[in-house]
C-alpha atoms as a PDB file:
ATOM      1  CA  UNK A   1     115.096 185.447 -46.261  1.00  0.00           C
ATOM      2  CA  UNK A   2     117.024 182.932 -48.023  1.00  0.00           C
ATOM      3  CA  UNK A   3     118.537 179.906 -46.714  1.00  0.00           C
ATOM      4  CA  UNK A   4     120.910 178.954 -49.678  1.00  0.00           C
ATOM      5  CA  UNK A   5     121.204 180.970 -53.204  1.00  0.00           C
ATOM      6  CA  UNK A   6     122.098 178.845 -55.970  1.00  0.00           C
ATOM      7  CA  UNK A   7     124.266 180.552 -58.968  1.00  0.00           C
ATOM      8  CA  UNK A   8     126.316 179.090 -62.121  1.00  0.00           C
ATOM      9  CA  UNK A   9     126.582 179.333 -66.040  1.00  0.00           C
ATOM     10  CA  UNK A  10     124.138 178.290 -67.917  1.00  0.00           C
ATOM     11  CA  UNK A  11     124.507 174.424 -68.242  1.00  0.00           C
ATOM     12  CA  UNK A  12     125.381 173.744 -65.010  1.00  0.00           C
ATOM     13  CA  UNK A  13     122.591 172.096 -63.208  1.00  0.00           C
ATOM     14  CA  UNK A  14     121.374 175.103 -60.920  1.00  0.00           C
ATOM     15  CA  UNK A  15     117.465 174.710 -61.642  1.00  0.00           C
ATOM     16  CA  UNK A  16     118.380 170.411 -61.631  1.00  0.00           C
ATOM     17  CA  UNK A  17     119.962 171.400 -57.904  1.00  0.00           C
ATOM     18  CA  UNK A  18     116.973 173.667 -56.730  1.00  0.00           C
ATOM     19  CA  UNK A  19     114.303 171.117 -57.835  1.00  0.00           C
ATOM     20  CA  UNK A  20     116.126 168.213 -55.918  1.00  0.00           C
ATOM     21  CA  UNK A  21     116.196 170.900 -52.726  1.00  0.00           C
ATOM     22  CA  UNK A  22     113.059 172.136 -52.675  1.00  0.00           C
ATOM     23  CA  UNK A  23     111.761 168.066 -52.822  1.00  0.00           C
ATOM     24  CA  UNK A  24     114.077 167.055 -50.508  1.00  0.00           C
ATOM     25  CA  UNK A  25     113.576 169.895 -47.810  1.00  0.00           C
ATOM     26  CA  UNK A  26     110.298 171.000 -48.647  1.00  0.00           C
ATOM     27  CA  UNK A  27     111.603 174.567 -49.052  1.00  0.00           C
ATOM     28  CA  UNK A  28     110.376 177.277 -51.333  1.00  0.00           C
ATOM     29  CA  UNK A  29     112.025 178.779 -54.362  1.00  0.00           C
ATOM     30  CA  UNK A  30     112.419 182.024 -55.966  1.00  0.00           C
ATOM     31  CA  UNK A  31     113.872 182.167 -59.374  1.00  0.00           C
ATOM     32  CA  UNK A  32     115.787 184.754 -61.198  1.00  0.00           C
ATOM     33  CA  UNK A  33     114.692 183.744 -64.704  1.00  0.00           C
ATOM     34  CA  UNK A  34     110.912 183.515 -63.504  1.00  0.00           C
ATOM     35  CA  UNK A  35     111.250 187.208 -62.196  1.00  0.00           C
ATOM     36  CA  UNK A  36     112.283 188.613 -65.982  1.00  0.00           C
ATOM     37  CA  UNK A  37     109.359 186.072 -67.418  1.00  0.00           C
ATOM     38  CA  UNK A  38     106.771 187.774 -65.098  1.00  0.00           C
ATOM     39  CA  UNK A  39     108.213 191.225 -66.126  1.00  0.00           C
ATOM     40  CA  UNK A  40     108.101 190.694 -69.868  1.00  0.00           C
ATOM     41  CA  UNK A  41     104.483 188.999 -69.210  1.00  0.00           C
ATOM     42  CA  UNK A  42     103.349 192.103 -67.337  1.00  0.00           C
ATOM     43  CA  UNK A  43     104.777 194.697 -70.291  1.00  0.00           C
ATOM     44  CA  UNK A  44     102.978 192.081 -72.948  1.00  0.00           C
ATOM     45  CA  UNK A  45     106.456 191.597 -74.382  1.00  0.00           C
ATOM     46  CA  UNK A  46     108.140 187.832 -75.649  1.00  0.00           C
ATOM     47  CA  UNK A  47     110.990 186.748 -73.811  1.00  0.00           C
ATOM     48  CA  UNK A  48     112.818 187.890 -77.042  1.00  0.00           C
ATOM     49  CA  UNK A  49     111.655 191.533 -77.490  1.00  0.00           C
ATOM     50  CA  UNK A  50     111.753 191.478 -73.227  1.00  0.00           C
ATOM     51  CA  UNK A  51     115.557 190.386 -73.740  1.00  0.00           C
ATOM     52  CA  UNK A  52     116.311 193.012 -76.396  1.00  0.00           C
ATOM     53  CA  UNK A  53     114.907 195.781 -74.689  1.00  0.00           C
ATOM     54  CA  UNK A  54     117.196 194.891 -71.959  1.00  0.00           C
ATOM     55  CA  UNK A  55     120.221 194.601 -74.067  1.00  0.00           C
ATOM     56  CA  UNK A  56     119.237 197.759 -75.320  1.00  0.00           C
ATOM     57  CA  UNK A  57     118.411 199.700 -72.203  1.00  0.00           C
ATOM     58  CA  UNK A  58     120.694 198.476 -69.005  1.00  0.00           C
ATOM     59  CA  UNK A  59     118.309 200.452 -66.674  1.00  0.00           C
ATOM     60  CA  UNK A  60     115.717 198.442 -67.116  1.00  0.00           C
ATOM     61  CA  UNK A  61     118.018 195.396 -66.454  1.00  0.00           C
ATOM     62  CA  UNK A  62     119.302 197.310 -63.170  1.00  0.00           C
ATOM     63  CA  UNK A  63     115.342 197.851 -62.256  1.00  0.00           C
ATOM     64  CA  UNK A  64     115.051 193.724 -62.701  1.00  0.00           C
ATOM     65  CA  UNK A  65     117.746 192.891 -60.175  1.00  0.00           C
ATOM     66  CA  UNK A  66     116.644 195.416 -58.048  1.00  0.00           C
ATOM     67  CA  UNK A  67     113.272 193.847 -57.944  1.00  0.00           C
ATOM     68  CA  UNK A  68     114.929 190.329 -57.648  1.00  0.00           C
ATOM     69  CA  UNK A  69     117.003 192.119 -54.362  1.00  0.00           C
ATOM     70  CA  UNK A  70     113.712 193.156 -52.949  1.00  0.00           C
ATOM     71  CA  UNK A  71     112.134 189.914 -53.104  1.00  0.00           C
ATOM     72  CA  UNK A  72     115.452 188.339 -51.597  1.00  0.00           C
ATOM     73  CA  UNK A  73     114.628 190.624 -48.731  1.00  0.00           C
ATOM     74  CA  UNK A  74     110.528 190.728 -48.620  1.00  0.00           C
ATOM     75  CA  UNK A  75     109.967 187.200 -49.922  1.00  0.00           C
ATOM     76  CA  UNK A  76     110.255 184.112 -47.974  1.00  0.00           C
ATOM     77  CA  UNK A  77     111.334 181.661 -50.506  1.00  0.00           C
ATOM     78  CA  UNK A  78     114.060 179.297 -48.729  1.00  0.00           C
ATOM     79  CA  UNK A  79     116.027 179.085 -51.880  1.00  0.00           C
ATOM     80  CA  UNK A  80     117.098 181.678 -54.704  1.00  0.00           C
ATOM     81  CA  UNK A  81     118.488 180.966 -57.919  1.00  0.00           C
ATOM     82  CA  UNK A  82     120.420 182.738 -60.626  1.00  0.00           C
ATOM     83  CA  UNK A  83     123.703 183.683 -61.211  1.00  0.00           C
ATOM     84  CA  UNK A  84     123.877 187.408 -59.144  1.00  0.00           C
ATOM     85  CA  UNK A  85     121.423 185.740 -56.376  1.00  0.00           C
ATOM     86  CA  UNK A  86     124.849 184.718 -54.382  1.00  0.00           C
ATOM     87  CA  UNK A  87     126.407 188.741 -54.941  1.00  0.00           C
ATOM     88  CA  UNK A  88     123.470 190.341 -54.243  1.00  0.00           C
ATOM     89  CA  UNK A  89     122.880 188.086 -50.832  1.00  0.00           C
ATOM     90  CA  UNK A  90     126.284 189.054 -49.776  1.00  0.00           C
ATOM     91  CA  UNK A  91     125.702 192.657 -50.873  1.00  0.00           C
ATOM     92  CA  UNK A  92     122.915 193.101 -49.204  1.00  0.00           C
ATOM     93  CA  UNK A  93     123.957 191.177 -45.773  1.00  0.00           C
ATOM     94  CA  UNK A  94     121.427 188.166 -45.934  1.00  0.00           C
ATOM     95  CA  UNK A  95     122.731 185.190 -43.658  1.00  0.00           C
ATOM     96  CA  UNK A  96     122.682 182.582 -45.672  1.00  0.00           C
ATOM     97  CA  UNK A  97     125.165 179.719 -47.795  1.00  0.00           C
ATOM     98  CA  UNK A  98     126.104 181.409 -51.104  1.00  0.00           C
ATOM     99  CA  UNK A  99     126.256 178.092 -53.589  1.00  0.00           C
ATOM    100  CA  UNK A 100     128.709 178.818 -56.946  1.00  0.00           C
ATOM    101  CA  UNK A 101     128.216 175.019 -59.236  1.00  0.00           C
ATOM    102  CA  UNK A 102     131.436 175.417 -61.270  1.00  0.00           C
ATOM    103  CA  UNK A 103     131.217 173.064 -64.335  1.00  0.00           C
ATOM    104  CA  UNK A 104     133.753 173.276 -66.838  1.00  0.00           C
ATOM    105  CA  UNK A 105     132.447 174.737 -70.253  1.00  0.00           C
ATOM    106  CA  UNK A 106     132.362 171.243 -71.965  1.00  0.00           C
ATOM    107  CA  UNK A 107     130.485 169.337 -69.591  1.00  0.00           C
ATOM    108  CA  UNK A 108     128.002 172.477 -69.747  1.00  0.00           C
ATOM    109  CA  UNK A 109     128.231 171.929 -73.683  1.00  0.00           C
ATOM    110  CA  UNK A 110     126.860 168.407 -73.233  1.00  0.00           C
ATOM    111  CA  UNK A 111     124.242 169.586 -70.916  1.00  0.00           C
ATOM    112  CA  UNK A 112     122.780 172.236 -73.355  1.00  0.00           C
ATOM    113  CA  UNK A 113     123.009 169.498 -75.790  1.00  0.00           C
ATOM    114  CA  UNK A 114     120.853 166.942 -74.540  1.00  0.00           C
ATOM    115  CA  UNK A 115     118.128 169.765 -73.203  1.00  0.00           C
ATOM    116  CA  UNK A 116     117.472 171.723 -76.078  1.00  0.00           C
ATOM    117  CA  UNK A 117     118.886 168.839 -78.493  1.00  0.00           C
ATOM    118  CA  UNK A 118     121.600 171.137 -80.803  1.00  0.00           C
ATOM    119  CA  UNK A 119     125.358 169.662 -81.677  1.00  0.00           C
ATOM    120  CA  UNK A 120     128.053 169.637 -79.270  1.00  0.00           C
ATOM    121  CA  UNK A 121     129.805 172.840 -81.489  1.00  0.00           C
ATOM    122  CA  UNK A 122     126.445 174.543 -81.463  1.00  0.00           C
ATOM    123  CA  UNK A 123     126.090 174.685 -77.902  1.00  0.00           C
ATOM    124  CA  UNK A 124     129.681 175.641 -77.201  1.00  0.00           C
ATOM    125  CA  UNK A 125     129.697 178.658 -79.485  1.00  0.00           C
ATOM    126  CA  UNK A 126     126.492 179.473 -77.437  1.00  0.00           C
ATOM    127  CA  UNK A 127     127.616 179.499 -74.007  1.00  0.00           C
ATOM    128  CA  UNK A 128     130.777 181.239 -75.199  1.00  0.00           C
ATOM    129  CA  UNK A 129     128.156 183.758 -76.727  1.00  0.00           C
ATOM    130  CA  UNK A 130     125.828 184.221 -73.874  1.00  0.00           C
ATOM    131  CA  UNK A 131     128.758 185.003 -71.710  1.00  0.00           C
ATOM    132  CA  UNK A 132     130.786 187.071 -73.288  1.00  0.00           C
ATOM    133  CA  UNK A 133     128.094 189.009 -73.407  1.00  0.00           C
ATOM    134  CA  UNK A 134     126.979 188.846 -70.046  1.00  0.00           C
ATOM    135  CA  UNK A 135     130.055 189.502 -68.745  1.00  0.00           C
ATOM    136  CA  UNK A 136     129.925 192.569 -70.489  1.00  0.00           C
ATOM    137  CA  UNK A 137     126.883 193.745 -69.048  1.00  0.00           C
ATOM    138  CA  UNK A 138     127.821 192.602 -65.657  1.00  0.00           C
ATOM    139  CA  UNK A 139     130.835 194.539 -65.584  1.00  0.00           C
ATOM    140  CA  UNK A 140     129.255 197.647 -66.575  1.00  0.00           C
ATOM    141  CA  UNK A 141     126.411 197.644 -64.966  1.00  0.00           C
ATOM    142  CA  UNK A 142     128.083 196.293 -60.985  1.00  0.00           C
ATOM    143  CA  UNK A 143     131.540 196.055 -61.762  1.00  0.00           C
ATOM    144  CA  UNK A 144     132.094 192.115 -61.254  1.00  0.00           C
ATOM    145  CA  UNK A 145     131.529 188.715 -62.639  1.00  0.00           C
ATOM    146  CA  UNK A 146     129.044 185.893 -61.501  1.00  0.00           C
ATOM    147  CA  UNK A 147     132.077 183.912 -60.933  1.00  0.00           C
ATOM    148  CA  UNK A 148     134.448 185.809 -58.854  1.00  0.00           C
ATOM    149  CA  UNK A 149     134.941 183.753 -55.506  1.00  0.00           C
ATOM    150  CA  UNK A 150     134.203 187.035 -53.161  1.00  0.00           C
ATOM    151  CA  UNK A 151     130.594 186.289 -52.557  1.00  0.00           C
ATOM    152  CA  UNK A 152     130.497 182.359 -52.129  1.00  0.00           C
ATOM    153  CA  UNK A 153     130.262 181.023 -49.058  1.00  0.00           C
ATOM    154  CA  UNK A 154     130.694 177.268 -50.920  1.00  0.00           C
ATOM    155  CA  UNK A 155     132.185 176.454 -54.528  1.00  0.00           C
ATOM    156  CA  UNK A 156     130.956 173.116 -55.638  1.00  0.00           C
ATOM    157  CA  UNK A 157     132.571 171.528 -58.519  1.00  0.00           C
ATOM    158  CA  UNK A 158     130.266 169.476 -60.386  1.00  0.00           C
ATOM    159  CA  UNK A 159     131.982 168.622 -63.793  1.00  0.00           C
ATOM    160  CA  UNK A 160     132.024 165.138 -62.706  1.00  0.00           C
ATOM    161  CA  UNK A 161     129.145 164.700 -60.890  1.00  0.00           C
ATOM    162  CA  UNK A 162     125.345 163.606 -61.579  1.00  0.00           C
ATOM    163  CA  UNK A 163     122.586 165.404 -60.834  1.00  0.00           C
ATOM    164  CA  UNK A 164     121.951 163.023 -57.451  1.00  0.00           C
ATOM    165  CA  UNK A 165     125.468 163.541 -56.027  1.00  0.00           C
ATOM    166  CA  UNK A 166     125.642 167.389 -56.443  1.00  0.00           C
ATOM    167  CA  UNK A 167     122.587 167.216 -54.517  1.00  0.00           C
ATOM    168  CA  UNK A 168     123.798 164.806 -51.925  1.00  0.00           C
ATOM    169  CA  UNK A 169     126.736 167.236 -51.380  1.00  0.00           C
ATOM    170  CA  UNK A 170     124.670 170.180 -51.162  1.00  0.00           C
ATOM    171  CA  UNK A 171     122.752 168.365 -48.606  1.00  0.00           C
ATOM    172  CA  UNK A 172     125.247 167.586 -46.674  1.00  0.00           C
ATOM    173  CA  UNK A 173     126.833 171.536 -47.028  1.00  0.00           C
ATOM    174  CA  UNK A 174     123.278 172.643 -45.773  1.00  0.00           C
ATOM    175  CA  UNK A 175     123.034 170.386 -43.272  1.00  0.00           C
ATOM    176  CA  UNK A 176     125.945 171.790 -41.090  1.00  0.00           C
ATOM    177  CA  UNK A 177     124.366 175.219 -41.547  1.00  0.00           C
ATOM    178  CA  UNK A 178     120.480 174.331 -40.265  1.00  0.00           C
END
């Protein structure tokens, strides 16, 4: 079972956060974005048509997070990311910190532009995209919002903080937990 789940919007250094973990601890990791890549792999789909079809069909999104929830609870990764991991840990009862990285949309902006290397507007309109419409799908398919406060055991804001000093933080979060 989980130690820590990791969640946030795209752009805000979750996968930067589990890497620095997972080196610092030695811990395993599960993530939620490698679980849909290893379902579109095994139906010989892109991550495109794989992302359609689940736009298209919300069962076969449901059938994802269940899977992700049954690894959660079979698999003994230390650490799980993506942005239900912390609502399905305290759904399903798992012990463990529940990590929400806020970082306001701008800062998130810049993130997404220096990664995938697209203008400051470019990546703005995305994010707003990606979760409006996630936030559509989230509310019909479980009724709530990746970043409603219920779950989290820990809210970290990290709009103003390097990659080093949101993992110093968590660090020192985890460490009055082990």
């Amino acid at each position: 079972m989980p130690r820590i789940t990791v969640s946030g919007h795209p752009g805000s250094g979750t996968s930067t956060l589990v890497k620095g973990l997972v080196e610092h601890f030695g811990w395993t990791s599960l993530n939620g974005g490698d679980v849909f890549r290893n379902e579109a792999a095994n139906r010989d789909m892109t991550l495109q048509e794989f992302g359609d079809l689940c736009k298209e069909d919300l069962e076969v999104d449901r059938a994802l997070d269940k899977l992700l929830q049954e690894q959660m609870l079979e698999n003994s990764a230390d650490i799980v990311e993506s942005r239900l991991a912390g609502w399905w840990a305290y759904r399903l009862e798992i012990p463990c910190v529940r990590l929400w990285l806020e970082v306001d949309e701008h800062e998130r902006a810049k993130r997404v532009t220096n990664r995938e290397g697209i203008s400051i507007e470019e990546a703005l309109a995305a994010n707003k995209k990606r979760s409006a419409i996630d936030a559509e799908r989230f509310m019909e398919l479980y009724q709530l919002l990746p970043e409603q406060r219920e779950p989290y055991t820990t809210l970290l804001d990290a709009t103003n903080l390097g990659s080093e000093e949101v993992l110093a933080a968590t660090i020192t979060i985890l460490e009055k937990y082990l």
